[in-house]
C-alpha atoms as a PDB file:
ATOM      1  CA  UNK A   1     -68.597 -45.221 -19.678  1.00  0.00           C
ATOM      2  CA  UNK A   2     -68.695 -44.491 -23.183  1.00  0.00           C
ATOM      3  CA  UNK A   3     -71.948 -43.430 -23.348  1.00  0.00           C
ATOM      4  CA  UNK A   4     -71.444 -40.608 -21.006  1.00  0.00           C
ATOM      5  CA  UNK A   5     -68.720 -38.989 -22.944  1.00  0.00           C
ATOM      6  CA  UNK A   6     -70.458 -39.075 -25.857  1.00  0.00           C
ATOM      7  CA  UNK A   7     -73.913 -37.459 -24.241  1.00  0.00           C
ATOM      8  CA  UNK A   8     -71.254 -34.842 -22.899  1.00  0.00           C
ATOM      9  CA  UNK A   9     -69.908 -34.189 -25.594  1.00  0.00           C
ATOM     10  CA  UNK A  10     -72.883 -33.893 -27.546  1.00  0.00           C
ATOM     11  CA  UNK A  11     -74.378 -31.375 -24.658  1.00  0.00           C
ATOM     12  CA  UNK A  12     -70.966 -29.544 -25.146  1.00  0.00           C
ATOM     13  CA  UNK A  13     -72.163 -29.013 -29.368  1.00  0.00           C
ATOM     14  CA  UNK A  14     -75.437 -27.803 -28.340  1.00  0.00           C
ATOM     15  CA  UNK A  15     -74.214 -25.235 -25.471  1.00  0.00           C
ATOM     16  CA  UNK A  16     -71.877 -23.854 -27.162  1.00  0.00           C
ATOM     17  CA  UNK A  17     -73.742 -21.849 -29.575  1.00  0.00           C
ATOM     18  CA  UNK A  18     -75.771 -20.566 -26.641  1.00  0.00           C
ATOM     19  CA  UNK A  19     -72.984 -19.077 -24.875  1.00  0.00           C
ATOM     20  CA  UNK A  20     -71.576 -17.312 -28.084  1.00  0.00           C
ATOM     21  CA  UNK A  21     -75.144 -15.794 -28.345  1.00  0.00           C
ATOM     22  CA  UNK A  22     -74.226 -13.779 -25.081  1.00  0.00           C
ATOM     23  CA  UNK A  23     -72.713 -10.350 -24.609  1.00  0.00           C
ATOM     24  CA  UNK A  24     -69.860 -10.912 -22.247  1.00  0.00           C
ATOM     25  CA  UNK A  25     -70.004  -7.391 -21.212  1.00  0.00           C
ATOM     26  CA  UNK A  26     -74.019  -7.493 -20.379  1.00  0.00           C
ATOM     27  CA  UNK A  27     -74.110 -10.440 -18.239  1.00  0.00           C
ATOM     28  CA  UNK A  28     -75.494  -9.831 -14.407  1.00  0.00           C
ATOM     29  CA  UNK A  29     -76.024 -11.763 -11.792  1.00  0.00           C
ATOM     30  CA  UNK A  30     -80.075 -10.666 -12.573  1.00  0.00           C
ATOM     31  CA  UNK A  31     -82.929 -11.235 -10.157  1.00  0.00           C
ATOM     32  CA  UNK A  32     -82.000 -14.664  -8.951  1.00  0.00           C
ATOM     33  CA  UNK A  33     -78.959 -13.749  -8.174  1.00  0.00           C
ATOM     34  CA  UNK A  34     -80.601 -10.820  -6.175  1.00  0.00           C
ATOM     35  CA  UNK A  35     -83.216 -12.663  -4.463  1.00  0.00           C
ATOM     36  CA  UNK A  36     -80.496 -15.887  -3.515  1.00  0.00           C
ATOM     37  CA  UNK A  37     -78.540 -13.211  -1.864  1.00  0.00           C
ATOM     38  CA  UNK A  38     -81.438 -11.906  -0.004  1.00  0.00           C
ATOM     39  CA  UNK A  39     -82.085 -15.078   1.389  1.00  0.00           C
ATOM     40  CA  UNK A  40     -78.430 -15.865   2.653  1.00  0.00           C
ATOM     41  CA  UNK A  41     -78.772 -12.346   3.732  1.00  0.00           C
ATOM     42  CA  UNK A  42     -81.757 -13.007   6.089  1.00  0.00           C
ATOM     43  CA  UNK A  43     -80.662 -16.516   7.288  1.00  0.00           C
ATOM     44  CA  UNK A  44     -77.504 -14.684   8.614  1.00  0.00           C
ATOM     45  CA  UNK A  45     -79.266 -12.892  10.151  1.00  0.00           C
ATOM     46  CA  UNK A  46     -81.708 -15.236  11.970  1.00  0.00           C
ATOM     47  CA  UNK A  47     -78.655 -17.435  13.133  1.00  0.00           C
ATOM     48  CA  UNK A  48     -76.555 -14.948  14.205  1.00  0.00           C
ATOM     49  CA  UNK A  49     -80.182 -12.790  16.329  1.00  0.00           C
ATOM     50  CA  UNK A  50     -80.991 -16.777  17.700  1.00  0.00           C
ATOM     51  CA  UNK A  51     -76.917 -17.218  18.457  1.00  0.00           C
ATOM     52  CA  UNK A  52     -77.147 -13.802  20.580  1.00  0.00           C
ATOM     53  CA  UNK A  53     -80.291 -15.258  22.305  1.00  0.00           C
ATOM     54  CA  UNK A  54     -78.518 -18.416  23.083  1.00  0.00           C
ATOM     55  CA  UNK A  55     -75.509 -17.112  24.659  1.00  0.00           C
ATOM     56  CA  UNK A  56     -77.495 -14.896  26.876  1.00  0.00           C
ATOM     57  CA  UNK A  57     -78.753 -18.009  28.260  1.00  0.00           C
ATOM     58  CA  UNK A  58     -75.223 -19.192  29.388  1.00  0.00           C
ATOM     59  CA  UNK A  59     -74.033 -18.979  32.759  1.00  0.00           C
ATOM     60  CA  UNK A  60     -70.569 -18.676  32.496  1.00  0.00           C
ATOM     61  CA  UNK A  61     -69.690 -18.617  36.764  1.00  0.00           C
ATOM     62  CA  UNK A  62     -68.607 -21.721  37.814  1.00  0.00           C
ATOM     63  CA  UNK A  63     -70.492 -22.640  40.927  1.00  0.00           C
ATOM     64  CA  UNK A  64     -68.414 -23.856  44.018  1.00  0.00           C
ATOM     65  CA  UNK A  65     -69.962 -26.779  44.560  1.00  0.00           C
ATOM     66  CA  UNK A  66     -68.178 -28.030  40.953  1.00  0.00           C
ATOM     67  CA  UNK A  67     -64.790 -27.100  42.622  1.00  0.00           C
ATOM     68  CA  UNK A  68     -64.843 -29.652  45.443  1.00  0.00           C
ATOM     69  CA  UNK A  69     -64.242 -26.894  47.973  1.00  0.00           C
ATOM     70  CA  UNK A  70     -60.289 -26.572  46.138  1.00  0.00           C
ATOM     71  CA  UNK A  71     -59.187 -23.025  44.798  1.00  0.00           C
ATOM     72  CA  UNK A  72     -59.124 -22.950  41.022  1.00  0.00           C
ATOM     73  CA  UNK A  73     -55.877 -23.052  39.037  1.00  0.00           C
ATOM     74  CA  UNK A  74     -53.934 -19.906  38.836  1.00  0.00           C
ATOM     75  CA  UNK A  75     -55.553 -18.825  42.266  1.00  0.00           C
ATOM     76  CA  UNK A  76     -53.252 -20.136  44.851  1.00  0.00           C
ATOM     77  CA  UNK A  77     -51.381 -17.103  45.063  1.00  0.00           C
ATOM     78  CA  UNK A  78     -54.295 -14.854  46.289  1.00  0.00           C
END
């Protein structure tokens, strides 16, 4: 347990310079950050133009035979 606190902290010393190197006000996102979006973009996408597919498939009439020849709920009245 020791040992990882002290490889931590030693990390932390050699990071820190790094990040004081950087110009808070010039830091973007970049082309990773472009290209990661893309791709959550498109996947989106796909799941939600394979979702639309998939629910066109569904029959959503119940067929008599499931009722066992009884009116539904709420139908009583008609």
């Amino acid at each position: 347990m020791a040992d990882m606190s002290a490889s931590a902290n030693l990390a932390m010393t050699h990071l820190v310079p790094l990040a004081k190197e950087l110009d808070e006000n010039k830091v973007t996102p970049g082309v990773l950050g472009f290209i990661v979006f893309a791709v959550m973009a498109l996947a989106v996408w796909a799941l939600m133009k394979s979702m639309n597919r998939h629910m066109g498939k569904v029959d959503f009439a119940e067929p008599e035979a499931a009722l066992g020849g009884t009116p539904a709920r709420g139908s009583a009245g008609k």
